[in-house]
Protein backbone atom coordinates (compact mmCIF):
# COMPACT_ATOMS: atom_id res chain seq x y z
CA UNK A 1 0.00 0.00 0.00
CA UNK A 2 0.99 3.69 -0.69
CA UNK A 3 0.54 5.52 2.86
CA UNK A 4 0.92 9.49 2.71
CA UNK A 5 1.11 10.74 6.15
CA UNK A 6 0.52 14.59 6.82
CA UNK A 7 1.24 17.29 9.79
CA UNK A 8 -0.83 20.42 9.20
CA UNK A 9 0.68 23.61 8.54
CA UNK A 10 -0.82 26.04 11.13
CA UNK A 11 1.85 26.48 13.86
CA UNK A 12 2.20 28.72 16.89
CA UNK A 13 3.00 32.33 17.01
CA UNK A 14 5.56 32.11 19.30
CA UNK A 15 8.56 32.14 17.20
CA UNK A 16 8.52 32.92 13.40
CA UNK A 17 7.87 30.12 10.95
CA UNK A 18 11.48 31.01 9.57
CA UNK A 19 13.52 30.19 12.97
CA UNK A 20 11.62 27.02 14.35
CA UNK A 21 10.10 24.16 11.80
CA UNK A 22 9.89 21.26 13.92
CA UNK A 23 9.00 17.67 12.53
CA UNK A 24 6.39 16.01 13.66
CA UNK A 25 7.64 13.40 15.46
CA UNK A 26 4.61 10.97 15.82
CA UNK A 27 4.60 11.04 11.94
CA UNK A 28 8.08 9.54 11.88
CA UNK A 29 7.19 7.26 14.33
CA UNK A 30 3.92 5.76 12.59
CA UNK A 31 6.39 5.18 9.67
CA UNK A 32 9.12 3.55 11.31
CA UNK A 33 5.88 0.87 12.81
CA UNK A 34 3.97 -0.22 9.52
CA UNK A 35 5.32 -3.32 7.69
CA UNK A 36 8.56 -3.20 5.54
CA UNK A 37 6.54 -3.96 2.33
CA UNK A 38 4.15 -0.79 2.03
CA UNK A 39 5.49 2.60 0.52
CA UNK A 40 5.03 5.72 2.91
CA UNK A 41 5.90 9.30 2.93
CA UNK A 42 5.57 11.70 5.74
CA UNK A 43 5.50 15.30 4.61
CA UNK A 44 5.00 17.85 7.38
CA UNK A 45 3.42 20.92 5.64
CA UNK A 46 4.83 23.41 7.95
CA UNK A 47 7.77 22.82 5.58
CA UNK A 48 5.12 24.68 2.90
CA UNK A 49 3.05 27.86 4.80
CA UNK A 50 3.17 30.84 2.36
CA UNK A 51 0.38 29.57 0.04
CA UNK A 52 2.12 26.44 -1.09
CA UNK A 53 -0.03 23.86 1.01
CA UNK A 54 -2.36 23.13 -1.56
CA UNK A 55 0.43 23.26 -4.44
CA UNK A 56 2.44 20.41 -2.20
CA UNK A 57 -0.58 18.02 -1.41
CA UNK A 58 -1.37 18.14 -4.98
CA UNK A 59 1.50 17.25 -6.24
CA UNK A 60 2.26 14.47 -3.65
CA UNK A 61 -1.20 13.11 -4.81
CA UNK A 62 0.12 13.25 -8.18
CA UNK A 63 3.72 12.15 -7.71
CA UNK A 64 3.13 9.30 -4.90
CA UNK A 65 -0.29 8.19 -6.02
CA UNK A 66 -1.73 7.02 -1.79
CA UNK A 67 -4.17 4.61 -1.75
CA UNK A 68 -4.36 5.36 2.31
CA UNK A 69 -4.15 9.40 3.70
CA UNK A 70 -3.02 9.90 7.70
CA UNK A 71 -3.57 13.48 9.49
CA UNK A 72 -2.09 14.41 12.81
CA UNK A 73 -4.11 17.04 13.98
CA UNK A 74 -4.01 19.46 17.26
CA UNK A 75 -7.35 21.03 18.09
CA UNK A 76 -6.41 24.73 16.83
CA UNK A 77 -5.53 22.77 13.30
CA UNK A 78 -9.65 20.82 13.27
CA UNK A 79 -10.21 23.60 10.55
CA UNK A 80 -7.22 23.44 8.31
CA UNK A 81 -7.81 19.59 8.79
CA UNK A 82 -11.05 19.38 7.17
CA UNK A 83 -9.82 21.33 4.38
CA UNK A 84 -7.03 18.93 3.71
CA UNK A 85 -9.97 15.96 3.96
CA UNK A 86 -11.90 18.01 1.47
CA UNK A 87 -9.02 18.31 -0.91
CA UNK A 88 -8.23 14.61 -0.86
CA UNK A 89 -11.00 13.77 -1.66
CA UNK A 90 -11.55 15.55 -4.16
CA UNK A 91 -7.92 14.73 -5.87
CA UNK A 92 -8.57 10.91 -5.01
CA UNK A 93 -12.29 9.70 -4.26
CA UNK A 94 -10.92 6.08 -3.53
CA UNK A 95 -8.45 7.59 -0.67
CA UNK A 96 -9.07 6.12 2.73
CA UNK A 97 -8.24 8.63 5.51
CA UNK A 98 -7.14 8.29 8.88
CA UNK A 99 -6.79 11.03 11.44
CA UNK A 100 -4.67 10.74 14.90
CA UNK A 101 -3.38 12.89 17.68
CA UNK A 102 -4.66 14.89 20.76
CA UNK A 103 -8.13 16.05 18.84
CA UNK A 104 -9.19 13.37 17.46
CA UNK A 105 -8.41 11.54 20.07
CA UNK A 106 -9.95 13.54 22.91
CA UNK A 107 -12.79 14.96 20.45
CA UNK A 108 -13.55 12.17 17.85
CA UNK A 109 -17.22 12.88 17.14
CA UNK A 110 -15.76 16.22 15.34
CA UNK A 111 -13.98 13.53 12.96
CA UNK A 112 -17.29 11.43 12.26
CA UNK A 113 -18.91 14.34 10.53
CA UNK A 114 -15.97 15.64 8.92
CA UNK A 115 -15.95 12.40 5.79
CA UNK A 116 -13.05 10.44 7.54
CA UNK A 117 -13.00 6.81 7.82
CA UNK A 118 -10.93 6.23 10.36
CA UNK A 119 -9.79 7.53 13.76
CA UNK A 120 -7.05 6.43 15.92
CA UNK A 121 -7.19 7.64 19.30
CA UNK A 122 -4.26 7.47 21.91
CA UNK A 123 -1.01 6.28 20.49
CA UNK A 124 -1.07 5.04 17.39
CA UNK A 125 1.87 2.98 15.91
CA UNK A 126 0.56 -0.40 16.33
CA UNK A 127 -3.54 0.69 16.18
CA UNK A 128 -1.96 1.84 12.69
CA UNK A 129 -0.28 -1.02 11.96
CA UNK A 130 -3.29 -3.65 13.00
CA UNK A 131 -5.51 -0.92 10.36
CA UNK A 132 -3.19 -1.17 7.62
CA UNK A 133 -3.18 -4.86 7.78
CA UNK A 134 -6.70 -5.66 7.82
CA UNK A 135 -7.10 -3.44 4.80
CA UNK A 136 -4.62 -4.92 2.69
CA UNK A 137 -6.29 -8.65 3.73
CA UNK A 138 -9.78 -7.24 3.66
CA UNK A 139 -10.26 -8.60 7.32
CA UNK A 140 -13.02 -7.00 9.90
CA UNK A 141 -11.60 -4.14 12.21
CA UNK A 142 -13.19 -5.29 15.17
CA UNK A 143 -10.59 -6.20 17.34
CA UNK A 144 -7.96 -3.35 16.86
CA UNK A 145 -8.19 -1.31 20.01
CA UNK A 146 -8.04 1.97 19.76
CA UNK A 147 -9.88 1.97 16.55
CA UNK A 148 -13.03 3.92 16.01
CA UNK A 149 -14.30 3.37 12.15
CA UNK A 150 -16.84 4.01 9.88
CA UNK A 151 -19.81 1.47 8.88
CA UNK A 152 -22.23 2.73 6.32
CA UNK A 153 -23.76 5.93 7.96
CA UNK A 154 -22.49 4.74 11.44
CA UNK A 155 -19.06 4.45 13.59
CA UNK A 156 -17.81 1.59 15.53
CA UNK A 157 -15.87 2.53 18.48
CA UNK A 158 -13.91 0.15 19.36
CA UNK A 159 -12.78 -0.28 23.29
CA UNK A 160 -9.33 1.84 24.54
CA UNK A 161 -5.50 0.09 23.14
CA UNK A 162 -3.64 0.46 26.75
CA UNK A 163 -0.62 2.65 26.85
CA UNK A 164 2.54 1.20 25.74
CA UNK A 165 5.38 0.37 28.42
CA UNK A 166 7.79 1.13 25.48
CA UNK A 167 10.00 -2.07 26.17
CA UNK A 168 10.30 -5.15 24.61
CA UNK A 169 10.90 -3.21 21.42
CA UNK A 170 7.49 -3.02 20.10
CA UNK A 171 8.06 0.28 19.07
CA UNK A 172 10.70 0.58 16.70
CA UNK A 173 12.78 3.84 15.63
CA UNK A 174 11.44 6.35 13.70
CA UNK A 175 11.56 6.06 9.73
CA UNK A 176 12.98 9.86 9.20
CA UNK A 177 14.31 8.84 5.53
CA UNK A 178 10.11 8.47 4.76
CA UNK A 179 10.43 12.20 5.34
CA UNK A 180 9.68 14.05 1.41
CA UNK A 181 10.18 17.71 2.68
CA UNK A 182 13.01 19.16 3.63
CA UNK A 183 13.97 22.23 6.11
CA UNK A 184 13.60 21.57 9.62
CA UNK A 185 15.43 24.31 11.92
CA UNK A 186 15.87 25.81 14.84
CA UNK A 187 17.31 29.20 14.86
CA UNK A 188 19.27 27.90 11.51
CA UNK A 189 20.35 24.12 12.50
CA UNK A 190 19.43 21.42 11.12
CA UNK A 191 16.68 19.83 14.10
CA UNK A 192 14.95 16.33 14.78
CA UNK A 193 12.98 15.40 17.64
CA UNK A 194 13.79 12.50 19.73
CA UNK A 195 11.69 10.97 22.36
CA UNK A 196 12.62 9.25 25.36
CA UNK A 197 9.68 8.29 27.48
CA UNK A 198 6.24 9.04 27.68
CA UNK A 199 3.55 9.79 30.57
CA UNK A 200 3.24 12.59 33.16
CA UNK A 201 1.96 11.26 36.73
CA UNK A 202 0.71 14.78 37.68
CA UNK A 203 -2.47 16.11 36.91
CA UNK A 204 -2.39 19.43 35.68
CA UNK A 205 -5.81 20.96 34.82
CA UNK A 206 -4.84 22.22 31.49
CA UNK A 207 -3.36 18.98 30.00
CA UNK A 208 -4.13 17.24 27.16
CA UNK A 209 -1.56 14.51 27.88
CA UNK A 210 -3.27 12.64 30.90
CA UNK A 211 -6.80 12.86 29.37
CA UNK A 212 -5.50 10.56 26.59
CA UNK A 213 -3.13 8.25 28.22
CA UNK A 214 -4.06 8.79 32.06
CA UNK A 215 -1.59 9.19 34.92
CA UNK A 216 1.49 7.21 33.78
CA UNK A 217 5.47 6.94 32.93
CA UNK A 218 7.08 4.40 30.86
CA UNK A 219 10.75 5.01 29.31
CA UNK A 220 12.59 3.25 26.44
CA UNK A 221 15.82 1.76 27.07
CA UNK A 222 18.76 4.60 27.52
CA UNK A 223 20.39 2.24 24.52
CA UNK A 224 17.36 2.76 22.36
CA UNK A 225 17.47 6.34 23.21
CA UNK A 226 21.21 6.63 22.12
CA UNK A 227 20.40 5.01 18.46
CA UNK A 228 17.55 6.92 17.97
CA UNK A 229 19.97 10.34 18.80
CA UNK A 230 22.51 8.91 16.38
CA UNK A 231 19.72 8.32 13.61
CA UNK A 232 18.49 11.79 13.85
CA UNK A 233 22.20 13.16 13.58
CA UNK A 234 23.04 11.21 10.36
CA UNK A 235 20.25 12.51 8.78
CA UNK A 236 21.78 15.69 9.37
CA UNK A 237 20.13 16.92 12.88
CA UNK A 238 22.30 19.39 14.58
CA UNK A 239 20.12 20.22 17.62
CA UNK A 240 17.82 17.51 19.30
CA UNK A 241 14.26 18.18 20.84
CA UNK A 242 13.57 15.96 23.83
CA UNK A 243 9.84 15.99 23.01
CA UNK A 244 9.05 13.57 26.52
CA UNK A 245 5.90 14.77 28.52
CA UNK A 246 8.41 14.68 31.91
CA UNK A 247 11.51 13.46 31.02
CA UNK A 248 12.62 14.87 34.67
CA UNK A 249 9.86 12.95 36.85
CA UNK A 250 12.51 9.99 37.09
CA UNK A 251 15.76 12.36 38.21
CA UNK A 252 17.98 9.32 38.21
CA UNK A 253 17.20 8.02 35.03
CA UNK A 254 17.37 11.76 33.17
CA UNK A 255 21.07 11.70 35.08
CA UNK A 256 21.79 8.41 33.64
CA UNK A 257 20.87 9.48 30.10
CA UNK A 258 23.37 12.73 30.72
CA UNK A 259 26.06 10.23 31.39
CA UNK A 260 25.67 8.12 28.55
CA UNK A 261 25.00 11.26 25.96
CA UNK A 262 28.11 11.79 27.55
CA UNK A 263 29.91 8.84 26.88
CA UNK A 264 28.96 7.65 23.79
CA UNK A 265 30.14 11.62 21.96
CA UNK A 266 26.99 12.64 21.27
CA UNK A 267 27.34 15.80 23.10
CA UNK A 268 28.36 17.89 20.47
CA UNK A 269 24.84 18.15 19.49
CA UNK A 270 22.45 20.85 20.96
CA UNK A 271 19.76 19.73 23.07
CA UNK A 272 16.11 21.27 23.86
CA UNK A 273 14.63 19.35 26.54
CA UNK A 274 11.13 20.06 28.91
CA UNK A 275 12.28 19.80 32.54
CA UNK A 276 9.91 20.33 35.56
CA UNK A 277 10.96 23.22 37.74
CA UNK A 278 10.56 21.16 41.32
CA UNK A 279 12.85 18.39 39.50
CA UNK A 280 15.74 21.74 38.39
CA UNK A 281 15.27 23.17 42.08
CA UNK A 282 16.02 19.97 44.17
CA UNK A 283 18.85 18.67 42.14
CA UNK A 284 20.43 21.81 40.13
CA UNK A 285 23.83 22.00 41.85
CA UNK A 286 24.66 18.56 40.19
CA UNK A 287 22.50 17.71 37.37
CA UNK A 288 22.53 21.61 35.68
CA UNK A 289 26.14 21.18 35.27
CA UNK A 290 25.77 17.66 34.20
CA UNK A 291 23.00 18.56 31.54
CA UNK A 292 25.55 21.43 30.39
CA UNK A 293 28.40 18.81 29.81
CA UNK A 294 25.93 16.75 27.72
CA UNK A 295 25.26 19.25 25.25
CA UNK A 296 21.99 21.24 26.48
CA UNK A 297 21.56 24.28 25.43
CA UNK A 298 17.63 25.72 26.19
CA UNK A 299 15.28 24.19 28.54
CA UNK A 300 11.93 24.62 28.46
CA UNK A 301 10.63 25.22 31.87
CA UNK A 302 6.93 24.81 32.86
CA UNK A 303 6.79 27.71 35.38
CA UNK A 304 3.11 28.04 34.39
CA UNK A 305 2.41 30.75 36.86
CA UNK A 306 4.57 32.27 39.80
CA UNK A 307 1.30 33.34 42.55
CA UNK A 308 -0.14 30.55 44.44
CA UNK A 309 -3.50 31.14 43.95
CA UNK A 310 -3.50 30.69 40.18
CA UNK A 311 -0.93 27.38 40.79
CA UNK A 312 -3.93 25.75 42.77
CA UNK A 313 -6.61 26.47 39.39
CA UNK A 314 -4.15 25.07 37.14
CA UNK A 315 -3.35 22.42 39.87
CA UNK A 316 0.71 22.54 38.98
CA UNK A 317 1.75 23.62 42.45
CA UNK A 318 3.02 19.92 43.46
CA UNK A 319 5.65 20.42 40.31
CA UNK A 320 6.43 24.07 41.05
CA UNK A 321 7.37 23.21 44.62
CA UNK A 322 10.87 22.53 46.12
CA UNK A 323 11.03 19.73 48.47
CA UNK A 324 14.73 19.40 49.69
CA UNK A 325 13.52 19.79 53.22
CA UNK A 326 10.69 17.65 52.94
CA UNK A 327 7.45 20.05 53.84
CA UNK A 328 6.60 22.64 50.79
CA UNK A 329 8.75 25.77 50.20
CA UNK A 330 7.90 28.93 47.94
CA UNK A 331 8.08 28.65 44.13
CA UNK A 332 10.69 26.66 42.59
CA UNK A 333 10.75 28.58 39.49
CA UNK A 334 13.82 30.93 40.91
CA UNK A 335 15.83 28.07 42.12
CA UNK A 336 15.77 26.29 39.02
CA UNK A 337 16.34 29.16 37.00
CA UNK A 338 19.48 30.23 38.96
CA UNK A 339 20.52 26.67 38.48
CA UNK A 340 19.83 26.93 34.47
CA UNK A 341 21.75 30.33 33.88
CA UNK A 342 24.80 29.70 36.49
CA UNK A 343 25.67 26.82 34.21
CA UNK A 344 25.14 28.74 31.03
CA UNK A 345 21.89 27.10 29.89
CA UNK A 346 19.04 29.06 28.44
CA UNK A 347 15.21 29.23 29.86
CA UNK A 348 12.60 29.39 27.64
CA UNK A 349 9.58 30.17 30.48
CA UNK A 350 6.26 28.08 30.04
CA UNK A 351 3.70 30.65 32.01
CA UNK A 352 -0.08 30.62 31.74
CA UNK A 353 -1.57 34.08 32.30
CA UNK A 354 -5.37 34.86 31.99
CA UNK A 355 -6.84 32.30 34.64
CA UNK A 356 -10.25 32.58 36.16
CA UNK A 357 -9.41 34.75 39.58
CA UNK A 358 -6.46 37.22 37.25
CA UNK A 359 -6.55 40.93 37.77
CA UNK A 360 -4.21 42.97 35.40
CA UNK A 361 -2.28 43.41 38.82
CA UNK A 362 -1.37 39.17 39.11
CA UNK A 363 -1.10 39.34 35.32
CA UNK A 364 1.42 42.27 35.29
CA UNK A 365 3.29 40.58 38.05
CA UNK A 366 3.94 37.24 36.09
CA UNK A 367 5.06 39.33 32.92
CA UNK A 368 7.70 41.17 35.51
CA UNK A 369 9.15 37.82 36.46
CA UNK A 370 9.25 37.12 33.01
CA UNK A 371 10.91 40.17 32.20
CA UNK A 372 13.34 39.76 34.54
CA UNK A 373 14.37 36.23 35.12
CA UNK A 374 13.31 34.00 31.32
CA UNK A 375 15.32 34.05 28.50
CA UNK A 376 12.64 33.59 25.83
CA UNK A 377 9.03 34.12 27.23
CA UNK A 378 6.66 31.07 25.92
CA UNK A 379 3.26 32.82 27.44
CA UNK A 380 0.06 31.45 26.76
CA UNK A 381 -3.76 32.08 28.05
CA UNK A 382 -5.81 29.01 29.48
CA UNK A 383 -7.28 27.10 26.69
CA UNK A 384 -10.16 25.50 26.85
CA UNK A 385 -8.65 21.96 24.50
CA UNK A 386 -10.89 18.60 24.41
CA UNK A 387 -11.94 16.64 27.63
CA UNK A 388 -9.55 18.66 30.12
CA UNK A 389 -10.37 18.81 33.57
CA UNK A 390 -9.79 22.93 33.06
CA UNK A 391 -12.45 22.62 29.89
CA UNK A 392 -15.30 21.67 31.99
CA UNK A 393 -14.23 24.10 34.70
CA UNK A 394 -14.12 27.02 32.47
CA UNK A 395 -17.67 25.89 31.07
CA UNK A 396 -19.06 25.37 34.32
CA UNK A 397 -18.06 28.90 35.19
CA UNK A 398 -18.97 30.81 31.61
CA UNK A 399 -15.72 32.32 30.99
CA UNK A 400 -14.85 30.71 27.59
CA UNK A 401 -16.23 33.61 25.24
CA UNK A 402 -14.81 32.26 22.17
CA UNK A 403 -15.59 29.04 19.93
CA UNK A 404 -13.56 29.40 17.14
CA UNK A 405 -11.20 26.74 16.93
CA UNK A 406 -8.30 28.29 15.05
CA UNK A 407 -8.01 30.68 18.06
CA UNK A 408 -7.22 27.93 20.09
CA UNK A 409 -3.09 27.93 19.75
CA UNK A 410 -2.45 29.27 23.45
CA UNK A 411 -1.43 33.16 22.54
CA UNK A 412 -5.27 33.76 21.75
CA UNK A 413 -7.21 34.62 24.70
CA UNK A 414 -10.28 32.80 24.09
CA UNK A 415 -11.16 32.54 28.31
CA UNK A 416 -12.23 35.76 30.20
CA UNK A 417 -11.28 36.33 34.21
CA UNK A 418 -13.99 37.44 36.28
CA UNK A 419 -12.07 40.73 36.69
CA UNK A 420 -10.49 41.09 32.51
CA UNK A 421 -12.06 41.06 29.23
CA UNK A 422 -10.48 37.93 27.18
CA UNK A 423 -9.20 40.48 25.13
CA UNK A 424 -7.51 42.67 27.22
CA UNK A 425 -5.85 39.66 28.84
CA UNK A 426 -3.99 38.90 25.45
CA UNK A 427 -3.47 42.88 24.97
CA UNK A 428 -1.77 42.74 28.61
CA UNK A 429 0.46 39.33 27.20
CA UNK A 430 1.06 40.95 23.60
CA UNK A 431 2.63 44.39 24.77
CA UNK A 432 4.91 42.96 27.17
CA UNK A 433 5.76 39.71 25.54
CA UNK A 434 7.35 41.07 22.10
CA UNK A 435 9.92 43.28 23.98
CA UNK A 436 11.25 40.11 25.81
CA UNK A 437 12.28 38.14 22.54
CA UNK A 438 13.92 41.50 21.16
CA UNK A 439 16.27 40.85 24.18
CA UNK A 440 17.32 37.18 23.30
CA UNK A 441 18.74 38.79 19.81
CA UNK A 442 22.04 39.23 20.87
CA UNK A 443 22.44 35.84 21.87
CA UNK A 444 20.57 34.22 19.02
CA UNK A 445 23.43 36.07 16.74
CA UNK A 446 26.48 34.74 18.96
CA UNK A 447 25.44 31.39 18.63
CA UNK A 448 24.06 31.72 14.68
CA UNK A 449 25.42 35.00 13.36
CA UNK A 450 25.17 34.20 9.28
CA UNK A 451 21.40 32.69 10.06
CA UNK A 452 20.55 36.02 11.57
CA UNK A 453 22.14 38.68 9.56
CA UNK A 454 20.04 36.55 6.80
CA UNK A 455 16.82 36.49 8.54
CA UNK A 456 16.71 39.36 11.26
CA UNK A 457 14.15 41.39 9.38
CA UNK A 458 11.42 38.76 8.69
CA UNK A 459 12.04 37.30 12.42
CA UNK A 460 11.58 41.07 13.38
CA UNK A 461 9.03 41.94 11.13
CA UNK A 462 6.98 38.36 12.76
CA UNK A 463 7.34 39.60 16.04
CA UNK A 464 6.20 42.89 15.69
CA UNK A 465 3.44 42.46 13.50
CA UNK A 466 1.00 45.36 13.28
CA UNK A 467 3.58 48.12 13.91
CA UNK A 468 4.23 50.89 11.17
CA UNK A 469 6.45 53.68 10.43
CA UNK A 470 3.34 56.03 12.19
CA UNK A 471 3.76 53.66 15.68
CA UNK A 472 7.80 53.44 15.47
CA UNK A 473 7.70 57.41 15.73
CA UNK A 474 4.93 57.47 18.68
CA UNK A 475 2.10 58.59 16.39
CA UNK A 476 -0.29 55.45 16.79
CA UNK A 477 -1.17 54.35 20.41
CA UNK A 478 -0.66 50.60 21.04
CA UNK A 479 -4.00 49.65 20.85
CA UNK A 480 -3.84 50.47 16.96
CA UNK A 481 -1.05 48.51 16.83
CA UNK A 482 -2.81 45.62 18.59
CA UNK A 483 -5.73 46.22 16.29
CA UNK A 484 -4.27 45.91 13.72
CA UNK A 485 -2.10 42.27 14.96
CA UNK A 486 -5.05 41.02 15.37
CA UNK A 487 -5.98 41.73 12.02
CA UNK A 488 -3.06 40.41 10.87
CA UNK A 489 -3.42 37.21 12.50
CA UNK A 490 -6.62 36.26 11.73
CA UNK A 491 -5.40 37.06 8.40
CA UNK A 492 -2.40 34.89 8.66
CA UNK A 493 -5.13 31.52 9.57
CA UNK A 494 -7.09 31.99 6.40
CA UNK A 495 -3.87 31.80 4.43
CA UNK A 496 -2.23 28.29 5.41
């Protein structure tokens, strides 16, 4: 069989299209998991935004001829989605398609009425595989868990697949030579994502992760981490994504991976992990400079809010607290930074602003610590994304104002406070926010001075979207300006 699998092309704001185009991992994944016999390609169309999506699908259709379509699909993409459905169907009637990831599987009735056949929900490399199979023999899919499928005018759902323990090998390495496109960076190097475990065992109101898989942890082998780092560097990866939900909830084992990134030389690479900031406070003075010897560069650190009160909503104050003395201390966010920047690593802050009891005062105040303390702000407003335990609160409560799916990629406010206006919430997040990246500049062009003498004025031009010649010499307020962003992005959605 001919298997085309797709990534959508709508990506966040935070940095411009031209300095981060991450693969989609999962893709890779699903590819590396079908039987040796079938053809795929994976082609992740964020590798195409400008107006060349529908250019590229039709000439995969053309050039690759699938007899089976795949979509991974976050909720803010549901839109762009159903367009691509639309369009492959129309280029191929025959096509079967299948659609996986975190909205379809946490909102698969959406999928039923959008002309899909298929929907995998929860992980899907052997779901996938067991689908493929029974299509090419032309058996029933009644016993692939994890399955939901159509039948005439009706779906089958088919009972949960339980999460994989990742050993055993059952899961094999990714297939990145299925990849057609080419161009995936980070700030100018070549980047790959590599994953190491999955599972979170906290419960976080606003995450997608334990809806689908629940409260769980399972690791691969450090060995089968190691080979998977050395495939992604000979197909030319210069920087690595750790893409794990918590790689840092087992401190021993995240040590033990150091050491052996370490030992086998595969610490000339850059690394860009997700680290918890309870894990960075307790055990900083040895694993920081362990994770600096091991290549790490940026570390993605899921602060998500720095006053108690708004902690408890978003029910991330067990991760956010030191614990070296055993009872609760104040906010590990400083400790762990200090850790991070004493041994010359970079923090890229994960905050949540906008929650149900904010004032512009508690707002303000976690934009000053961002100011002050975060290398590269990564700010988003609650969102209210399938089946989260912060969904149905926000419902309960009326303070989503805003249904429009596209809007739902974390920098739109769509969720009011009972004290702000959703909009002014994003307003308050928007002024402040674009100042802070100006700041990481100077180190962007130390590290990659030829990538940003190149691309300095589109990055800039990205970030401050909306602004003119009138509001560089004071002559429109910043509410034009923020009119007119807003403009701009909505703008920006209708095009990819």
């Amino acid at each position: 069989m001919r298997i085309l699998l797709l990534s959508m092309p709508d990506s966040f704001e935070h940095m411009p299209p031209v300095a981060v185009r991450m693969p989609n991992g999962a893709l890779s994944s699903l590819a590396g998991n079908v039987d040796a016999h079938h053809r795929i390609a994976v082609a992740d169309l964020i590798l195409c935004q400008g107006g060349r999506v529908r250019a590229t699908i039709e000439k995969l259709f053309r050039d690759f001829a699938p007899t089976v379509v795949g979509l991974s699909v976050m909720t803010f993409q549901r839109r762009t989605a159903e367009r691509v459905v639309q369009l492959a169907r129309t280029l191929e009637p025959k096509v079967k398609v299948v659609v996986g990831g975190y909205d379809p599987s946490l909102a698969p009735e959406a999928y039923q009425a959008m002309g899909v056949d298929y929907v995998v929900r929860g992980e899907g490399e052997v779901t996938f595989r067991e689908l493929l199979r029974a299509l090419e023999n032309g058996c029933g899919f009644e016993g692939i868990p994890g399955l939901f499928y159509r039948t005439g005018n009706s779906w089958q759902h088919n009972p949960a697949r339980p999460v994989q323990r990742l050993h055993g090998g059952e899961i094999r390495l990714p297939n990145r030579a299925a990849r057609v496109l080419q161009g995936y960076t980070l700030l100018g190097r070549a980047v790959d994502v590599v994953e190491t475990s999955r599972g979170c065992t906290y419960d976080c109101s606003f995450c997608s992760i334990i809806t689908m898989r629940g409260r769980n942890f399972y690791a691969y082998s450090i060995e089968r981490v190691l080979e998977d780092i050395r495939d992604a560097r000979a197909h030319g990866a210069r920087t690595i994504f750790l893409v794990d939900d918590n790689i840092a909830l087992n401190v021993r084992r995240f040590e033990a991976l150091c050491h052996a990134i370490i030992a086998a030389g595969l610490n000339t690479l850059d690394y860009f992990v997700q680290a918890m900031t309870s894990t960075i406070a307790d055990h900083g003075e040895t694993l920081a400079p362990l994770m600096r010897r091991a290549g790490f560069r940026y570390v993605f650190l899921g602060i998500e809010n720095v006053l108690a009160t708004d902690l408890e909503f978003l029910r991330a104050t067990a991760k956010n607290t030191a614990r070296k003395t055993g009872a609760h201390g104040e906010n590990a966010s400083l400790t762990a930074i200090r850790y991070l920047h004493r041994n010359k690593m970079y923090v890229v802050g994960g905050l949540i602003v906008g929650n149900p009891g904010d004032t512009r005062e508690s707002i303000e105040a976690n934009l000053r610590f961002a100011k002050r303390y975060v290398d590269w702000p990564y700010i988003q407003h609650p969102t209210p994304y399938p089946g989260t335990a912060m969904t149905n609160d926000l419902r309960q409560r009326g303070f989503i104002t805003n249904s429009r799916l596209e809007e739902y990629d974390g920098t739109t406010a769509v969720v009011s406070s009972e004290h702000l206006r959703a909009e002014e919430i994003e307003y308050l997040r928007w002024k402040a926010e674009r100042w802070m990246k100006l700041r990481h500049m100077p180190v962007a062009f130390r590290h990659d001075p030829w990538f940003i003498l190149r691309h300095a004025p589109e990055m800039l031009a990205h970030t401050f979207r909306g602004s003119t010649i009138r509001s560089l010499l004071g002559l429109d307020d910043e509410r034009t300006v923020f009119a007119r962003y807003k403009i701009l992005r909505r703008k920006e959605r209708e095009y990819v």
